[in-house]
N, C-alpha and C. Protein backbone atom coordinates (compact mmCIF):
# COMPACT_ATOMS: atom_id res chain seq x y z
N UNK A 1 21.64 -15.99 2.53
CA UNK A 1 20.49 -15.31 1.97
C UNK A 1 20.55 -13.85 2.39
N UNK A 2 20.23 -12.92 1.74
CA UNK A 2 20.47 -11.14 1.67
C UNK A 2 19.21 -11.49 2.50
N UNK A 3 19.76 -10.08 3.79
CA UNK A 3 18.66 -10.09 4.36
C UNK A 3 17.69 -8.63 3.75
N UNK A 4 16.26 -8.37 3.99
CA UNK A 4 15.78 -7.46 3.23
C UNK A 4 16.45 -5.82 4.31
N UNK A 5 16.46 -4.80 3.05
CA UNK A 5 16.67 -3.74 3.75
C UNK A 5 15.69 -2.96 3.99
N UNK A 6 14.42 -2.82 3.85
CA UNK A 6 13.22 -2.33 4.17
C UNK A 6 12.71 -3.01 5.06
N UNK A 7 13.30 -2.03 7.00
CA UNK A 7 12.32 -2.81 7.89
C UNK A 7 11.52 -1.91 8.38
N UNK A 8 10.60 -2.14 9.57
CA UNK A 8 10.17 -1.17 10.40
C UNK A 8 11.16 -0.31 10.97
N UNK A 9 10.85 0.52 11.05
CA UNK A 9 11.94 1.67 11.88
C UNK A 9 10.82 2.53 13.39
N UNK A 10 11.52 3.16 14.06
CA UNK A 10 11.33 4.00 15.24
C UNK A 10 10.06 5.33 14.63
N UNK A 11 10.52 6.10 13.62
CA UNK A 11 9.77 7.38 13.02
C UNK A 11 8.03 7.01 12.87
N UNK A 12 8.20 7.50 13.74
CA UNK A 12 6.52 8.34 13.51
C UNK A 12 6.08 8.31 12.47
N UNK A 13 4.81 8.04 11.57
CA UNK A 13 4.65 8.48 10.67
C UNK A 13 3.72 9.82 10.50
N UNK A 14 3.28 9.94 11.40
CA UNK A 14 2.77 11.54 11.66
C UNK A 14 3.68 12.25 11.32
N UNK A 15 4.82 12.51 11.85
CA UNK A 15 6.43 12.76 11.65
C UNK A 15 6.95 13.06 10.05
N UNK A 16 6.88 12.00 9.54
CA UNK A 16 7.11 11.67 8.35
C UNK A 16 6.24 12.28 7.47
N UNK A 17 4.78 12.24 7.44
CA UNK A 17 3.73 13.06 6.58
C UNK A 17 3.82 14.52 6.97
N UNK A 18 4.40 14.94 7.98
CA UNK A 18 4.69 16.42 8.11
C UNK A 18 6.17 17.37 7.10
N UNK A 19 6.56 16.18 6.85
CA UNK A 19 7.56 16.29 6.17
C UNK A 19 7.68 16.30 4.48
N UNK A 20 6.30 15.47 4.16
CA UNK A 20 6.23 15.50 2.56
C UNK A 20 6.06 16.86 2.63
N UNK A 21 6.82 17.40 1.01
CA UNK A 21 6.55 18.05 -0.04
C UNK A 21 6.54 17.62 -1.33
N UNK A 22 5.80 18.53 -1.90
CA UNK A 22 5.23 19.83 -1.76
C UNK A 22 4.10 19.66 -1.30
N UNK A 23 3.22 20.52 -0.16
CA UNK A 23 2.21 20.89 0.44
C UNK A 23 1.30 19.83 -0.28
N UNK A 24 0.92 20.00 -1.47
CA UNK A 24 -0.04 19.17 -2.19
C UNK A 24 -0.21 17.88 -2.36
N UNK A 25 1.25 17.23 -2.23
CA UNK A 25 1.69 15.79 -2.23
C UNK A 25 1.15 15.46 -0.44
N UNK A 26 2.09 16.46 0.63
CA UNK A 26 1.32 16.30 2.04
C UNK A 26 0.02 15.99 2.30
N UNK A 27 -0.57 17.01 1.78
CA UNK A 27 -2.60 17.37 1.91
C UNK A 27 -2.90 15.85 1.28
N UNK A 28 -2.35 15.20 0.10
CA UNK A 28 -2.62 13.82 -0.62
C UNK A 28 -2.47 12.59 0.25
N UNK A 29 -1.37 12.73 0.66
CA UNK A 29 -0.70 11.52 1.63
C UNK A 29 -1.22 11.82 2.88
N UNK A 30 -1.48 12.46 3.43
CA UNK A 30 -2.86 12.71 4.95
C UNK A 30 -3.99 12.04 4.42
N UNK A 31 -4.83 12.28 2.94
CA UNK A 31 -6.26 11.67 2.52
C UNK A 31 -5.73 10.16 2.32
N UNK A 32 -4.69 9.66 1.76
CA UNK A 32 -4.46 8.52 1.61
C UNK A 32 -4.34 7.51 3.27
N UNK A 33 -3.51 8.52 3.80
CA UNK A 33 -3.63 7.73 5.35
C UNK A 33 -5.01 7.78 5.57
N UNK A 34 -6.10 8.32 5.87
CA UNK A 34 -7.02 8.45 6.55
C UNK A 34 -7.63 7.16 5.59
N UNK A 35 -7.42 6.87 4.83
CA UNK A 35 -7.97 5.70 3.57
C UNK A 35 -7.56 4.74 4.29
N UNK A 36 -6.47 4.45 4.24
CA UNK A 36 -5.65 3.11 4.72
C UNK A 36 -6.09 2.89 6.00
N UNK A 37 -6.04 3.76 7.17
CA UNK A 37 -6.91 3.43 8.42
C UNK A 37 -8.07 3.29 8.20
N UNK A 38 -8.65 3.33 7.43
CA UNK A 38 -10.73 2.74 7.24
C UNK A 38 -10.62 1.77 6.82
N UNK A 39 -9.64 1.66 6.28
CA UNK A 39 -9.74 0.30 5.00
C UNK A 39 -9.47 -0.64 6.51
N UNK A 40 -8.06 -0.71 7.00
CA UNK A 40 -7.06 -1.67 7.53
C UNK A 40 -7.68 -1.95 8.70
N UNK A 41 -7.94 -0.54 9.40
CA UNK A 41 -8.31 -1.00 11.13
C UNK A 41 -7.23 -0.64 11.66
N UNK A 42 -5.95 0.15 10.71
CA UNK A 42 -4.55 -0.61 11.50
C UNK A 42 -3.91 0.89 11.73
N UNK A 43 -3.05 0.89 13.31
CA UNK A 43 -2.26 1.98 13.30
C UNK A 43 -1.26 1.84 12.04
N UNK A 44 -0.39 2.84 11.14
CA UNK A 44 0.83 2.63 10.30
C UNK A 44 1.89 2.52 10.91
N UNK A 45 2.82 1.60 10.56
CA UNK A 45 3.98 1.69 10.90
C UNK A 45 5.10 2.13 9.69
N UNK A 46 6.39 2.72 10.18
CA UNK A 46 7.03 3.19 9.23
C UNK A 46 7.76 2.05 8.66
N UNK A 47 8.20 2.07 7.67
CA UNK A 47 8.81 0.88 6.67
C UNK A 47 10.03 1.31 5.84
N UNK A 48 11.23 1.38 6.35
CA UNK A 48 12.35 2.45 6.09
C UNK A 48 11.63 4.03 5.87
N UNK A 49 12.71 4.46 5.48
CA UNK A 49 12.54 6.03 5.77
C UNK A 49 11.56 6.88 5.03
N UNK A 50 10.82 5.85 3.69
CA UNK A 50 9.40 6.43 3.30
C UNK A 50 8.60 5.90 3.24
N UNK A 51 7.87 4.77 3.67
CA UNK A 51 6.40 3.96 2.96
C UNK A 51 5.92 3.59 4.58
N UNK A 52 4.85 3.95 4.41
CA UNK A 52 3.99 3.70 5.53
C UNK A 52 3.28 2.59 5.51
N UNK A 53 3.12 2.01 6.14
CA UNK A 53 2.70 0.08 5.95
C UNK A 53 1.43 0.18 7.10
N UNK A 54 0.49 -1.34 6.62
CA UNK A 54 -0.14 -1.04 7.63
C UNK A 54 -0.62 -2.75 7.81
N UNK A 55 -0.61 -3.10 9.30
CA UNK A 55 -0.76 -4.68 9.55
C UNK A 55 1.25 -5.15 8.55
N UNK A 56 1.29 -6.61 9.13
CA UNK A 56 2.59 -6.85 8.64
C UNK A 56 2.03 -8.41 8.52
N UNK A 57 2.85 -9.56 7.58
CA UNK A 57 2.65 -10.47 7.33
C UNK A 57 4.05 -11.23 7.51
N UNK A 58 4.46 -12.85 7.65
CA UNK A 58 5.31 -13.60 7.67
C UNK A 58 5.18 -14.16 6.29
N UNK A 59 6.13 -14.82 5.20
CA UNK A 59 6.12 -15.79 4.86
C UNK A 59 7.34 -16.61 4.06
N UNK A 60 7.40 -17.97 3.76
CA UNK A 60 8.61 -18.26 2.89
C UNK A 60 8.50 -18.48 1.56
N UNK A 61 9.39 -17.88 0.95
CA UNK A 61 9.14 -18.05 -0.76
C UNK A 61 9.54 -19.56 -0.98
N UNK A 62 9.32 -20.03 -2.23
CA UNK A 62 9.56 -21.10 -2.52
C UNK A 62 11.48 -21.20 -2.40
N UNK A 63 11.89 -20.12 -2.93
CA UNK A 63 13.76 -20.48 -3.14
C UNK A 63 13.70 -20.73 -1.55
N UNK A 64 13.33 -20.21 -0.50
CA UNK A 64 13.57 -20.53 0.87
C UNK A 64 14.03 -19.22 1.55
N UNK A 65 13.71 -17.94 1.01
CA UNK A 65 13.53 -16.48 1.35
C UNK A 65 12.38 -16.80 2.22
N UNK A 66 12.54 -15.92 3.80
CA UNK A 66 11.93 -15.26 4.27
C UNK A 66 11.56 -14.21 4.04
N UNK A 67 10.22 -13.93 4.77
CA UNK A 67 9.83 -12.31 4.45
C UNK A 67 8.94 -11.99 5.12
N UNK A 68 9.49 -10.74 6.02
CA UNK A 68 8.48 -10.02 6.25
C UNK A 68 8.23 -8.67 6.42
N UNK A 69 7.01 -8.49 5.70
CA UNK A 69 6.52 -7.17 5.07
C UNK A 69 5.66 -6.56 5.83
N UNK A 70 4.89 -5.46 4.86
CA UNK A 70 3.98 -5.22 5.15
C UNK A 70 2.61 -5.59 4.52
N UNK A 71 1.14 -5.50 5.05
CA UNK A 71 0.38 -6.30 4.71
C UNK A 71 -0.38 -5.16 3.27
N UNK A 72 0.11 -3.88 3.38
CA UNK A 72 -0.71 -3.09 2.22
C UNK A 72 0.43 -1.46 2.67
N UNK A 73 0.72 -0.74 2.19
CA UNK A 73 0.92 0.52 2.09
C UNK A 73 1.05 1.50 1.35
N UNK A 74 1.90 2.88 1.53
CA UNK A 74 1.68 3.58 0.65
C UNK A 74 2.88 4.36 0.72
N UNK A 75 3.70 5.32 -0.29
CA UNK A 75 5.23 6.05 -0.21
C UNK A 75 4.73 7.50 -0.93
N UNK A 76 4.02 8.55 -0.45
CA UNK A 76 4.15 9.57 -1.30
C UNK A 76 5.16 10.18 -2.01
N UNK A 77 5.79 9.72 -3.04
CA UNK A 77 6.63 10.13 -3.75
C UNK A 77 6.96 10.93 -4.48
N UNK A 78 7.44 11.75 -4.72
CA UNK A 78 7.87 13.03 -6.00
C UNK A 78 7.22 13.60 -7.05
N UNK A 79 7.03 11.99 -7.23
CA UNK A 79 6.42 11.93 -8.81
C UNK A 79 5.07 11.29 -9.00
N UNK A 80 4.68 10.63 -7.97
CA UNK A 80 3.81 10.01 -7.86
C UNK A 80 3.37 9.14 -6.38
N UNK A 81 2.15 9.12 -6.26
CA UNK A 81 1.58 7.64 -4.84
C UNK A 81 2.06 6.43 -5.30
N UNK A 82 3.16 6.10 -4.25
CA UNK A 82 3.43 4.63 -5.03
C UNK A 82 2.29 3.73 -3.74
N UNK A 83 1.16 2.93 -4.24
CA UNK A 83 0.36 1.91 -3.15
C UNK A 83 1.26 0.77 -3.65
N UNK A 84 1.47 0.05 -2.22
CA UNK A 84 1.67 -1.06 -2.23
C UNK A 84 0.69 -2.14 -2.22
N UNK A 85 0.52 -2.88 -3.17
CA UNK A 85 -1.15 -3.70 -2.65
C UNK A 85 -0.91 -5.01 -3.19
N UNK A 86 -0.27 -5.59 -2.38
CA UNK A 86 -0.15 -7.60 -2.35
C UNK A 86 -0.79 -7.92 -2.46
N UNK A 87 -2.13 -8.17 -2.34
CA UNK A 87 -3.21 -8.63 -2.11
C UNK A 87 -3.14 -9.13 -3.90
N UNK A 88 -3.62 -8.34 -4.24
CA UNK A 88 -3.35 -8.72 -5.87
C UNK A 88 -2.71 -9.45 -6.85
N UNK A 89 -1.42 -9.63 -6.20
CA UNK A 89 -0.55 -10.01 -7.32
C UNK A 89 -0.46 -11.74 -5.94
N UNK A 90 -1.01 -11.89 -5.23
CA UNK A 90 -0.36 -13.32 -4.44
C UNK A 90 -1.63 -14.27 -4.48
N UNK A 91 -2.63 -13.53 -5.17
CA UNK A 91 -4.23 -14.40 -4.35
C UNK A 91 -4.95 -14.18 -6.02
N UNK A 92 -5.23 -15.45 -6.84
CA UNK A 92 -5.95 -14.84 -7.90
C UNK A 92 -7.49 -14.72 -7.90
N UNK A 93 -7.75 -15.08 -7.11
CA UNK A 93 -9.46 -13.98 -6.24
C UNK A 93 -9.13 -12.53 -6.21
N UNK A 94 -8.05 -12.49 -5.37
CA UNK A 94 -8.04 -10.63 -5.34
C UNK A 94 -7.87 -10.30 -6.86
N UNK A 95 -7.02 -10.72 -7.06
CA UNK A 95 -6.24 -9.84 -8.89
C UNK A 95 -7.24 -9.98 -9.85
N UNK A 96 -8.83 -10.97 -9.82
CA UNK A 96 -9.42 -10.69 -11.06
C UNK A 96 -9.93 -9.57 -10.87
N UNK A 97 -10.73 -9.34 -9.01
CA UNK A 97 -11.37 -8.62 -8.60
C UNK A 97 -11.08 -7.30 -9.02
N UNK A 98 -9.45 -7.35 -8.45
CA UNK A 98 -8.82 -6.01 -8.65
C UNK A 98 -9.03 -5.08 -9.99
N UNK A 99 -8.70 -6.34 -11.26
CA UNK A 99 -8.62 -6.03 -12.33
C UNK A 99 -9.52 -5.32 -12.90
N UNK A 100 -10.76 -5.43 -12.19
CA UNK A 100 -12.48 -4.87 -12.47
C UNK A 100 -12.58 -3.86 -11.60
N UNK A 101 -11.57 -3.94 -10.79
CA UNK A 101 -11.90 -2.39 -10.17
C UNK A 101 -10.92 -1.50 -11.06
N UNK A 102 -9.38 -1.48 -11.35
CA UNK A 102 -9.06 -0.85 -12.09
C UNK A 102 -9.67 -0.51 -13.40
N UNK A 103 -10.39 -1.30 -13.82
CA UNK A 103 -11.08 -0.58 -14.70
C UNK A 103 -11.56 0.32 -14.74
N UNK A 104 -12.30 1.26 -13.50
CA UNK A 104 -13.07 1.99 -12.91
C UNK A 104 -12.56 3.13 -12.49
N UNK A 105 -10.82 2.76 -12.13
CA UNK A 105 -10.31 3.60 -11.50
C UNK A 105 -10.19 4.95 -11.41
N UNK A 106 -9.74 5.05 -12.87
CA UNK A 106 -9.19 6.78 -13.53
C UNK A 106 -7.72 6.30 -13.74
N UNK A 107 -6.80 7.44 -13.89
CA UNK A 107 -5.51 7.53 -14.52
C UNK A 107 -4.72 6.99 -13.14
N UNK A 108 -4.13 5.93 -13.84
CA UNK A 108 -2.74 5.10 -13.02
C UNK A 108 -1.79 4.64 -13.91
N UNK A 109 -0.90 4.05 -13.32
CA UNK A 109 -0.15 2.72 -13.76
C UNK A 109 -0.13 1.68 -12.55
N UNK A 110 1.04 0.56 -13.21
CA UNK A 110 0.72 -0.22 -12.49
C UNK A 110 2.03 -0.99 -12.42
N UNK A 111 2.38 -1.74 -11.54
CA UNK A 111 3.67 -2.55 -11.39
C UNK A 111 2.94 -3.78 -11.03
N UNK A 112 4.30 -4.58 -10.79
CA UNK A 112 3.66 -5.88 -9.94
C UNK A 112 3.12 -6.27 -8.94
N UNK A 113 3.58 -5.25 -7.94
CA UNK A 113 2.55 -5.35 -6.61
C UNK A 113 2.23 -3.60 -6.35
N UNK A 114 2.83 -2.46 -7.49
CA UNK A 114 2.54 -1.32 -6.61
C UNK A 114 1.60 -0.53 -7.99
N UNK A 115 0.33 0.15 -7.17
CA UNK A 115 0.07 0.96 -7.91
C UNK A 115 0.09 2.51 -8.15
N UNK A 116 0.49 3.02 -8.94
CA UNK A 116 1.22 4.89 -9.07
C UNK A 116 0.09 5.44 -9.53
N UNK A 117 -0.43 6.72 -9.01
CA UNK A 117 -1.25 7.68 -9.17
C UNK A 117 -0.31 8.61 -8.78
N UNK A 118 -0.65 9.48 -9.93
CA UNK A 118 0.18 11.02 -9.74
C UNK A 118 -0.78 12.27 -8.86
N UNK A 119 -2.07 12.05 -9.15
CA UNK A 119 -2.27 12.70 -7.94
C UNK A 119 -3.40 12.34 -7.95
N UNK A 120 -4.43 12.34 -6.42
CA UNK A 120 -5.70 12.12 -6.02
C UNK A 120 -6.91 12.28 -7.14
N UNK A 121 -6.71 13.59 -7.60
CA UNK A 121 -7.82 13.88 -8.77
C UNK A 121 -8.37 13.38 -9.67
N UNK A 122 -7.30 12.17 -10.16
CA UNK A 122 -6.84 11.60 -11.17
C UNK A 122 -8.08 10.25 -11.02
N UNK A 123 -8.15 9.91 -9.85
CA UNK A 123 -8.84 8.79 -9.79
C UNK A 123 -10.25 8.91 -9.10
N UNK A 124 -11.12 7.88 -8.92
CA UNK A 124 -12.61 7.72 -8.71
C UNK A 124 -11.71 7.25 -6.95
N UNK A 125 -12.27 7.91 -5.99
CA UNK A 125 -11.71 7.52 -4.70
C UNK A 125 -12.67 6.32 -3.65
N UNK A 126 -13.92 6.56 -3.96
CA UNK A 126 -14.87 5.43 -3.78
C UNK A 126 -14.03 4.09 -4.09
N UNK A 127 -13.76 4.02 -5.64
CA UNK A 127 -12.97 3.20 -6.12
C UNK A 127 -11.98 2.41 -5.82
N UNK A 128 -10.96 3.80 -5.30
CA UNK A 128 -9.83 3.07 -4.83
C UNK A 128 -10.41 2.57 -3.05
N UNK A 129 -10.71 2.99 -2.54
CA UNK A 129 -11.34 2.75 -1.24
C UNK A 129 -11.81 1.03 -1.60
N UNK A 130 -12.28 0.47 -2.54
CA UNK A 130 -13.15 -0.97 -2.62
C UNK A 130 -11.84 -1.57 -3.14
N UNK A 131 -10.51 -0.90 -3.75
CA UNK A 131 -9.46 -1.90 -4.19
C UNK A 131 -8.41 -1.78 -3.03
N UNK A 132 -8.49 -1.08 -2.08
CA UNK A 132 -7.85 -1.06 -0.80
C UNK A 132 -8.49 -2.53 -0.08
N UNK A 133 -10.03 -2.37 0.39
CA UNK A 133 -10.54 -3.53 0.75
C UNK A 133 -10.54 -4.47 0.06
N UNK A 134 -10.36 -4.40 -1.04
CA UNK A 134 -10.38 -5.73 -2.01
C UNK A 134 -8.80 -6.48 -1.42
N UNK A 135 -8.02 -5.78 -1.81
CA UNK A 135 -6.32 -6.17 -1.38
C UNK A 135 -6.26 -6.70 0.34
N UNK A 136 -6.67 -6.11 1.18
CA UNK A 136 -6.56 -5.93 2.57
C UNK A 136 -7.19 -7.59 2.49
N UNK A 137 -8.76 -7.88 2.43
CA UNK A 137 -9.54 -9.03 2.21
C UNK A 137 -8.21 -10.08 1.57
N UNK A 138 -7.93 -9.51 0.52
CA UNK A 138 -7.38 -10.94 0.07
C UNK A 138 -5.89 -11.11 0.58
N UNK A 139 -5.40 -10.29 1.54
CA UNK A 139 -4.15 -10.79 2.27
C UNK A 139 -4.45 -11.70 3.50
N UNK A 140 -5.50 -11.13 3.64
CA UNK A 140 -6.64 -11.61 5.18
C UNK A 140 -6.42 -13.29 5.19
N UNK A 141 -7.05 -13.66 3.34
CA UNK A 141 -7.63 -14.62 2.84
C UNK A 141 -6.25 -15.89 2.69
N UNK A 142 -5.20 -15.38 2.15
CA UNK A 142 -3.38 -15.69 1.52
C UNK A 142 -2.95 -15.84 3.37
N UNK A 143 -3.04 -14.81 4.19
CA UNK A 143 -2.00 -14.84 5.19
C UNK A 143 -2.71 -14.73 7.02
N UNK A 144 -3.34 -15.73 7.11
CA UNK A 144 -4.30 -15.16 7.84
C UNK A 144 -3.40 -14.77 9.41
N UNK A 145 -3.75 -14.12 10.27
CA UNK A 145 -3.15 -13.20 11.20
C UNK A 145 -2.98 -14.63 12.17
């Protein structure tokens, strides 16, 4: 079985957010951390060399993959905030919930477990703040500590 290549690493993520560019993407990914610590409770840990994770979870897939992740995070990216938010796509309590909060949101997309905002402005932040706790709750609920 491939083992995963996204683990925790040593780097700071203070470290790491000093390092996004451009300035604007930085100033974004500082408001997003300060989110993720209200939401989580949780110091971040780094999660290869860009996504900041926060709390971590165990589990086995059905093929008989291990895994372990992180319990919610975030990768300020280039082009966009990629959030990581499990909570959603593993628990169908979280994902209707979710689904009613994206409604609300403002301008995103969306993957299977990650959601992309191109920049802060774009969205209702109250908002995302209740689909942070919504996700966080329903990993709580799927994986309990």
């Amino acid at each position: 079985m491939a083992e995963a290549t996204t683990k925790i690493t040593d780097r700071k993520p203070s470290d790491f957010l000093a390092s996004v560019e451009p300035e604007r993407k930085r100033e974004e990914a500082e408001v997003l951390d300060d989110l993720f610590r209200k939401v989580t409770g949780m110091e971040p840990k780094m999660w290869g060399p860009s996504i900041i994770g926060y709390g971590e979870y165990h589990t086995t897939y059905e093929s008989g993959r291990d895994v372990h992740w992180m319990r919610s995070g975030f990768s300020p990216r280039k082009a966009k905030h990629s959030l990581y938010l499990m909570g959603g796509y593993c628990d169908p309590e979280t994902g209707k919930r979710r689904d009613e909060l994206l409604a609300k949101l403002g301008k995103y997309k969306i993957g299977k477990s990650c959601l992309y905002i191109n920049k802060l402005a774009d969205v209702d932040m109250d908002v995302l703040e209740a689909l942070l706790r919504n996700d966080w709750e329903g990993m709580a609920r799927k994986y309990p500590a």
